[in-house]
C-alpha atoms as a PDB file:
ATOM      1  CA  UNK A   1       0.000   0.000   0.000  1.00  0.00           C
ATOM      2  CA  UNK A   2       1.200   3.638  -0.772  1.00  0.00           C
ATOM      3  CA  UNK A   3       1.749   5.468   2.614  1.00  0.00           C
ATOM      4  CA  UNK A   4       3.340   8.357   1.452  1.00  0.00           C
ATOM      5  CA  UNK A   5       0.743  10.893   2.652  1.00  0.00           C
ATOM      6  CA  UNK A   6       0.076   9.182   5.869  1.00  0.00           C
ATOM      7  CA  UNK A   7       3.913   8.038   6.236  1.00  0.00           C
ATOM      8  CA  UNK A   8       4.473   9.945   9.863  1.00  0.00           C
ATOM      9  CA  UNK A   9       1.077   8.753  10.762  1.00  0.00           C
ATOM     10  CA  UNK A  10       1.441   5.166   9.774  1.00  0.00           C
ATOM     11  CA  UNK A  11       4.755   4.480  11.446  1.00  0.00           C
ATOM     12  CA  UNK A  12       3.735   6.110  14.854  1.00  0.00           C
ATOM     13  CA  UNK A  13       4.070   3.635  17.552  1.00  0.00           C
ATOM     14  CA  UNK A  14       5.563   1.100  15.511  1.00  0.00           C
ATOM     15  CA  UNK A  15       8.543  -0.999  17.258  1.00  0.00           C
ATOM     16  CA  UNK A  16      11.426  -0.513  14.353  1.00  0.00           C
ATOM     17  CA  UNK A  17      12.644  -4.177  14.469  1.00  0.00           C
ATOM     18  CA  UNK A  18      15.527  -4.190  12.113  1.00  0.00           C
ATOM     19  CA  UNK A  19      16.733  -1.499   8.915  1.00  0.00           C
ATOM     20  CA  UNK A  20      18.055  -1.878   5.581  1.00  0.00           C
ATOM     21  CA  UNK A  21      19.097   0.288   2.775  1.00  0.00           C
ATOM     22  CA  UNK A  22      16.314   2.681   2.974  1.00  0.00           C
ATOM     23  CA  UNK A  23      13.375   0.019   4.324  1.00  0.00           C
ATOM     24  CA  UNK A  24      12.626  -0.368   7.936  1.00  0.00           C
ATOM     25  CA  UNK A  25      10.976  -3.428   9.820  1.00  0.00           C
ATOM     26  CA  UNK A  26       8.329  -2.286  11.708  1.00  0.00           C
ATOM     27  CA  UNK A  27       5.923  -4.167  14.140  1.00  0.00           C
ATOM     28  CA  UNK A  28       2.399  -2.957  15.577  1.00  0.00           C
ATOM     29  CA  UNK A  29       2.712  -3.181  19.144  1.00  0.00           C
ATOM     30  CA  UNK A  30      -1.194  -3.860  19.532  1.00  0.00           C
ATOM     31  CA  UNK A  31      -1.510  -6.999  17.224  1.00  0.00           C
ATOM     32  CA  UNK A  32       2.080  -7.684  16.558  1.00  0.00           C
ATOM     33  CA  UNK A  33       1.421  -7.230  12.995  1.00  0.00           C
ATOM     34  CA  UNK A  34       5.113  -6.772  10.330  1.00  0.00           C
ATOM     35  CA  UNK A  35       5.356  -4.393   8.440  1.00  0.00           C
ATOM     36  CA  UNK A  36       8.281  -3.756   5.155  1.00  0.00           C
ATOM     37  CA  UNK A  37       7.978   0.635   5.178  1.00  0.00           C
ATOM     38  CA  UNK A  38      10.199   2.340   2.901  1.00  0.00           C
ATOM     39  CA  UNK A  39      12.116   4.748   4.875  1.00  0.00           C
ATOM     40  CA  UNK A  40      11.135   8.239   4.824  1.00  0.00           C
ATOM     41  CA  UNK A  41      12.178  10.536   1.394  1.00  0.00           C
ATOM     42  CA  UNK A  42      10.503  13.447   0.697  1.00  0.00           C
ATOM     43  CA  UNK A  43      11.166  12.820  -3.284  1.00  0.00           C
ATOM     44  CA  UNK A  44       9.924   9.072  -3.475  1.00  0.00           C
ATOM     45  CA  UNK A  45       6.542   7.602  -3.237  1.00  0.00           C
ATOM     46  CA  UNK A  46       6.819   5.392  -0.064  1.00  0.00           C
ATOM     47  CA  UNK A  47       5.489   1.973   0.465  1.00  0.00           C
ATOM     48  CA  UNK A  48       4.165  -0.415   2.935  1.00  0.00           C
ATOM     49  CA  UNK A  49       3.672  -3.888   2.692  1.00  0.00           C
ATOM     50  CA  UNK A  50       2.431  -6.840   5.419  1.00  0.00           C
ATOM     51  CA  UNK A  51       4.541  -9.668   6.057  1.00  0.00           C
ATOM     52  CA  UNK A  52       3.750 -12.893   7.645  1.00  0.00           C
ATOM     53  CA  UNK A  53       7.244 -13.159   9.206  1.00  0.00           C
ATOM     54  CA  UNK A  54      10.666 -11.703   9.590  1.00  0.00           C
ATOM     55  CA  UNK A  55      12.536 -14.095   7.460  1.00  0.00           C
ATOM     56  CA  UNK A  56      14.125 -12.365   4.490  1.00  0.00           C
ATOM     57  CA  UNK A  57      11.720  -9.512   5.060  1.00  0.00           C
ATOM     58  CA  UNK A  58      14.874  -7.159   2.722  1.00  0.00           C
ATOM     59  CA  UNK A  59      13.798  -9.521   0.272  1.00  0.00           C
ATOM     60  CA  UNK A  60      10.256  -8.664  -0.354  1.00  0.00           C
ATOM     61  CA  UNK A  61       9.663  -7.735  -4.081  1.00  0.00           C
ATOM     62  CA  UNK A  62       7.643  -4.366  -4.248  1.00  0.00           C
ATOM     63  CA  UNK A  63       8.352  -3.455  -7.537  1.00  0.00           C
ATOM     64  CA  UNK A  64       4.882  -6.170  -8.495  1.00  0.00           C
ATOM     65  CA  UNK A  65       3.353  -3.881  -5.035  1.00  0.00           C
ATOM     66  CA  UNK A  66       4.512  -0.160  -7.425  1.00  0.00           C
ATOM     67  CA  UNK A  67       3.952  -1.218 -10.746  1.00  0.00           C
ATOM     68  CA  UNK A  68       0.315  -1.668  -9.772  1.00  0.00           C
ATOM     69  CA  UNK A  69       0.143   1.715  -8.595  1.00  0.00           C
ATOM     70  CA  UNK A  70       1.842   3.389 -11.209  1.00  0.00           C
ATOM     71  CA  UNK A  71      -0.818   1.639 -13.703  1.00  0.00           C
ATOM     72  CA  UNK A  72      -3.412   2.915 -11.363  1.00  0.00           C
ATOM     73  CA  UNK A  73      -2.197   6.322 -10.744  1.00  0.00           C
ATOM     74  CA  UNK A  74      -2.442   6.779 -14.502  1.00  0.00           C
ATOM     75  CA  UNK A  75      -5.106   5.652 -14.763  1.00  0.00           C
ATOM     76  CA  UNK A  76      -4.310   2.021 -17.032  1.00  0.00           C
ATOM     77  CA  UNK A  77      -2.712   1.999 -20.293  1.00  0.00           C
ATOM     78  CA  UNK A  78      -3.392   3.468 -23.321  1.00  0.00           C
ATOM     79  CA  UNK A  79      -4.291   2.225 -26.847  1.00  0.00           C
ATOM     80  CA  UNK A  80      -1.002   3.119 -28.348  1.00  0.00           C
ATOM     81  CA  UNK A  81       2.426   0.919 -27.927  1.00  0.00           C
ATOM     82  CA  UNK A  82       4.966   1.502 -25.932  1.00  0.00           C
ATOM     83  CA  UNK A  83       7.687   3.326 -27.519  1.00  0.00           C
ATOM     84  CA  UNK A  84      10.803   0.754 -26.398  1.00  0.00           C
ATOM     85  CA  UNK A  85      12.199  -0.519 -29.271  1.00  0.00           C
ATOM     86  CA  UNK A  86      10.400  -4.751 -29.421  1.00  0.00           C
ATOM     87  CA  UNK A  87       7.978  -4.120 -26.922  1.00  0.00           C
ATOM     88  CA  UNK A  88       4.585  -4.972 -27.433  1.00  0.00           C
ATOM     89  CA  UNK A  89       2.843  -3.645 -24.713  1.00  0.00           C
ATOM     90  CA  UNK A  90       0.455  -1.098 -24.462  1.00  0.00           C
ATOM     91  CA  UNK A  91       2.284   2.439 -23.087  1.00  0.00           C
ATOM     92  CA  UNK A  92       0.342   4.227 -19.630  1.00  0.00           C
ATOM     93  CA  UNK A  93      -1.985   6.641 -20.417  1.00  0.00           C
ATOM     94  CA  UNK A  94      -0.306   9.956 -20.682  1.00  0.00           C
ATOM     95  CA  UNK A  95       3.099   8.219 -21.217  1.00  0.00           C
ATOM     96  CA  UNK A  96       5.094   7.206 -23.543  1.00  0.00           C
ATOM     97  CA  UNK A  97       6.373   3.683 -22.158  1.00  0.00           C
ATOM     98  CA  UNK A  98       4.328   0.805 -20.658  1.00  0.00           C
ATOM     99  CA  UNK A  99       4.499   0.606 -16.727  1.00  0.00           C
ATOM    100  CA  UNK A 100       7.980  -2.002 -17.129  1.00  0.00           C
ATOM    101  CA  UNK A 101       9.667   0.481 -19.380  1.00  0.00           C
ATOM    102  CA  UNK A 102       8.360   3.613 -17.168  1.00  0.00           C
ATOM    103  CA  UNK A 103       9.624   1.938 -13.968  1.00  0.00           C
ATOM    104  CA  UNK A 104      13.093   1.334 -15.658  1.00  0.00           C
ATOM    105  CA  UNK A 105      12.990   4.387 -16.240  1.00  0.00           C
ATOM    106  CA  UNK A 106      13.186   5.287 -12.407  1.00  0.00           C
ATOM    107  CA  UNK A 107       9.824   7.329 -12.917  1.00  0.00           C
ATOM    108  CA  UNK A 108       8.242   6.270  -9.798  1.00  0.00           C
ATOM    109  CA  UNK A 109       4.550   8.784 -10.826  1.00  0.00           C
END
């Protein structure tokens, strides 16, 4: 889940667990509850994601998690192809890639 607006908000009274490059483990005190945050930036969209336990929680893929929301922010694709050169894939609307070309990109919108 995006938590960028509600990042501060979100994280309050969390237990930080254990850090990584720019991710925190978090835990919910009340339920016990993991969490995989992205650590605060003021310049990236910042996500949150539940995990069932602590093992190889650096690990989890979120780039399936941003895609998603990058097709959703723009509201799907578009009817016209994605300008990379063998792609057949429809570009986002409003772009000029398709949402694995965009997020190569490091367009994170």
């Amino acid at each position: 889940m995006e938590i960028g607006q509600n990042y501060t908000e979100f994280v309050a009274g969390m237990r930080c667990v254990d850090t990584g490059d720019w991710i925190k483990l978090l835990q919910c005190p009340e339920c016990g509850q993991l969490w995989r945050v992205d650590a605060w930036d003021k310049y990236q969209t910042l996500y949150a994601s539940k995990l069932s336990t602590p093992e190889g929680w650096k690990l989890t893929d979120m780039v399936s998690l941003i895609k998603k929301r990058m097709v959703e922010n723009h509201g799907g694709a578009d009817t016209s192809p994605c300008l990379a050169k063998g792609c057949k894939h429809f570009a986002l609307k409003g772009r000029a890639y398709c949402v694995d070309h965009f997020y190569e990109t490091g367009a994170r919108a």
